[in-house]
C-alpha atoms as a PDB file:
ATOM      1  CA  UNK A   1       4.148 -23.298  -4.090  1.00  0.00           C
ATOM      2  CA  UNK A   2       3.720 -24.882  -0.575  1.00  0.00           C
ATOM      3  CA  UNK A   3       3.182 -22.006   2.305  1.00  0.00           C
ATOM      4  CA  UNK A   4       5.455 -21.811   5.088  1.00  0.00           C
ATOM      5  CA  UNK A   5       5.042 -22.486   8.693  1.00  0.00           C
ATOM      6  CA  UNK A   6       4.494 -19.431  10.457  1.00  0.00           C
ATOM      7  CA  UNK A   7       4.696 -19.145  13.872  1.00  0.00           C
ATOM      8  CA  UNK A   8       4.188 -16.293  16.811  1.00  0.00           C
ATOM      9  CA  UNK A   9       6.512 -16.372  19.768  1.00  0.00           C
ATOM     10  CA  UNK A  10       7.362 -20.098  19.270  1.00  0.00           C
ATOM     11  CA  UNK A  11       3.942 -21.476  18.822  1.00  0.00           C
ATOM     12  CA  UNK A  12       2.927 -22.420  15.162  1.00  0.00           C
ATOM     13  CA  UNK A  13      -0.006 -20.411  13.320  1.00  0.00           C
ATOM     14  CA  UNK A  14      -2.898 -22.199  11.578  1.00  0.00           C
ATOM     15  CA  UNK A  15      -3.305 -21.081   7.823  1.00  0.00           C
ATOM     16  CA  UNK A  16      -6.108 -18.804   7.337  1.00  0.00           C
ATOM     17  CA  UNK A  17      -9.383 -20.727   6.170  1.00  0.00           C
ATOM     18  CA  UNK A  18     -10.548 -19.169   2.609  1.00  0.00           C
ATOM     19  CA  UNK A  19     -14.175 -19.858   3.401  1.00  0.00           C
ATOM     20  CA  UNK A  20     -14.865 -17.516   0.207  1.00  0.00           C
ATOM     21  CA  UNK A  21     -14.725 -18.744  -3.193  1.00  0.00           C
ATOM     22  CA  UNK A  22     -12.858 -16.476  -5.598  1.00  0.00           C
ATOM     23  CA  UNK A  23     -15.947 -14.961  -7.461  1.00  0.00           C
ATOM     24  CA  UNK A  24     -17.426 -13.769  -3.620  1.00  0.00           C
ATOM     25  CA  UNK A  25     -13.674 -12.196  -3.248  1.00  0.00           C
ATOM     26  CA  UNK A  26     -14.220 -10.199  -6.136  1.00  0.00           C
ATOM     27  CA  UNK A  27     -17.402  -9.095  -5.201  1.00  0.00           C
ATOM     28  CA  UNK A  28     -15.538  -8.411  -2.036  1.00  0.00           C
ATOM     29  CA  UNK A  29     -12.814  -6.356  -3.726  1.00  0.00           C
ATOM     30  CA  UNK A  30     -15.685  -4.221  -5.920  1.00  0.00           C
ATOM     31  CA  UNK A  31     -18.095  -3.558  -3.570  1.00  0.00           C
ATOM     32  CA  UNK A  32     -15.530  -3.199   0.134  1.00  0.00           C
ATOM     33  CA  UNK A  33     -15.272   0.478   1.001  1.00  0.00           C
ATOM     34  CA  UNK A  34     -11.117  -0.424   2.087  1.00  0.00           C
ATOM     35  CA  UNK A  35     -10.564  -0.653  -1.881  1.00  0.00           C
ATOM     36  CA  UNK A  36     -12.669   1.575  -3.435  1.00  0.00           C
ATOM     37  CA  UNK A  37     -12.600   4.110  -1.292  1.00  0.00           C
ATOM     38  CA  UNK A  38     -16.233   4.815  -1.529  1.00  0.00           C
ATOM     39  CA  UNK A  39     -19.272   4.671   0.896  1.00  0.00           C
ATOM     40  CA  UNK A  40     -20.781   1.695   0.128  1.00  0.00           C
ATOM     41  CA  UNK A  41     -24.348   2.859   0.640  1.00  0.00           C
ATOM     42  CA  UNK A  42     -24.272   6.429  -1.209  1.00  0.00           C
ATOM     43  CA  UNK A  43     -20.816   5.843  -2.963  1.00  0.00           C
ATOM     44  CA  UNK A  44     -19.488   8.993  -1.843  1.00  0.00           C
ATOM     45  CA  UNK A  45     -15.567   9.142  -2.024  1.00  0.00           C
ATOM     46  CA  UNK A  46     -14.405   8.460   2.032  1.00  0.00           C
ATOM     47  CA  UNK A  47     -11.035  10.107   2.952  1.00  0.00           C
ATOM     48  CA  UNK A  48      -8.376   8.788   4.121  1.00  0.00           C
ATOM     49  CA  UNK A  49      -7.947   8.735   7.702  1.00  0.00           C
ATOM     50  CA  UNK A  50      -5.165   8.413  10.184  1.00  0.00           C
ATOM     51  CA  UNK A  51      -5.612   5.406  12.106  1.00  0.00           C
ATOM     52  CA  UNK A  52      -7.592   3.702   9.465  1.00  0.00           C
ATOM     53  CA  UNK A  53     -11.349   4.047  10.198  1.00  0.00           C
ATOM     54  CA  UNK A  54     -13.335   0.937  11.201  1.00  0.00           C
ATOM     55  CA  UNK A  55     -16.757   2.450  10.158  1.00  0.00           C
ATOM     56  CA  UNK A  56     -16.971   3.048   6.893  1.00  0.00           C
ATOM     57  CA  UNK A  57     -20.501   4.562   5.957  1.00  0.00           C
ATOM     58  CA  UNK A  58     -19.598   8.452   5.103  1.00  0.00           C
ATOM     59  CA  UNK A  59     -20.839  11.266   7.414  1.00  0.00           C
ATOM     60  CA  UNK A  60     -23.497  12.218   4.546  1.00  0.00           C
ATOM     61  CA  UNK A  61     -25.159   8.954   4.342  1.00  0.00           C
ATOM     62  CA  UNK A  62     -24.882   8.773   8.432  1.00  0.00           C
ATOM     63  CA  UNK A  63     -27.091  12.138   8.981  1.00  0.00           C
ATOM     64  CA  UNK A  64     -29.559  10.946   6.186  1.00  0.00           C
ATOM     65  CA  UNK A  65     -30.220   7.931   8.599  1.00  0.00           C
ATOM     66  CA  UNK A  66     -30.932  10.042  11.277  1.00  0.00           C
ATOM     67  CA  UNK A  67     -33.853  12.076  10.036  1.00  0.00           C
END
């Protein structure tokens, strides 16, 4: 299958560069806090938040830092 041009507001789009190889994108995909909605430091569960968070560390391993 050949991608498609994509473009934004008339001006073509370079593809993405997949600088990972595929095992380091499933390491990505176990270990990423956005899809396993754990903390990836104390693997609490991290809820669901509306907008998205960008910070993902949970609240519990944040005040553990702190002491």
């Amino acid at each position: 299958m050949t991608p498609t041009q994509a473009f934004y507001n008339g001006t073509p789009i370079a593809p993405p560069s997949n600088h990972l190889t595929t095992e380091q994108n499933m390491e990505l995909l176990d270990w990423h806090p956005i899809f396993t909605g754990r903390c990836p430091n104390c693997e609490r569960p991290i809820r669901e938040t509306t907008p998205p968070r960008s910070h993902w560390d949970c609240a519990e391993f944040e005040a553990s830092q702190g002491e």
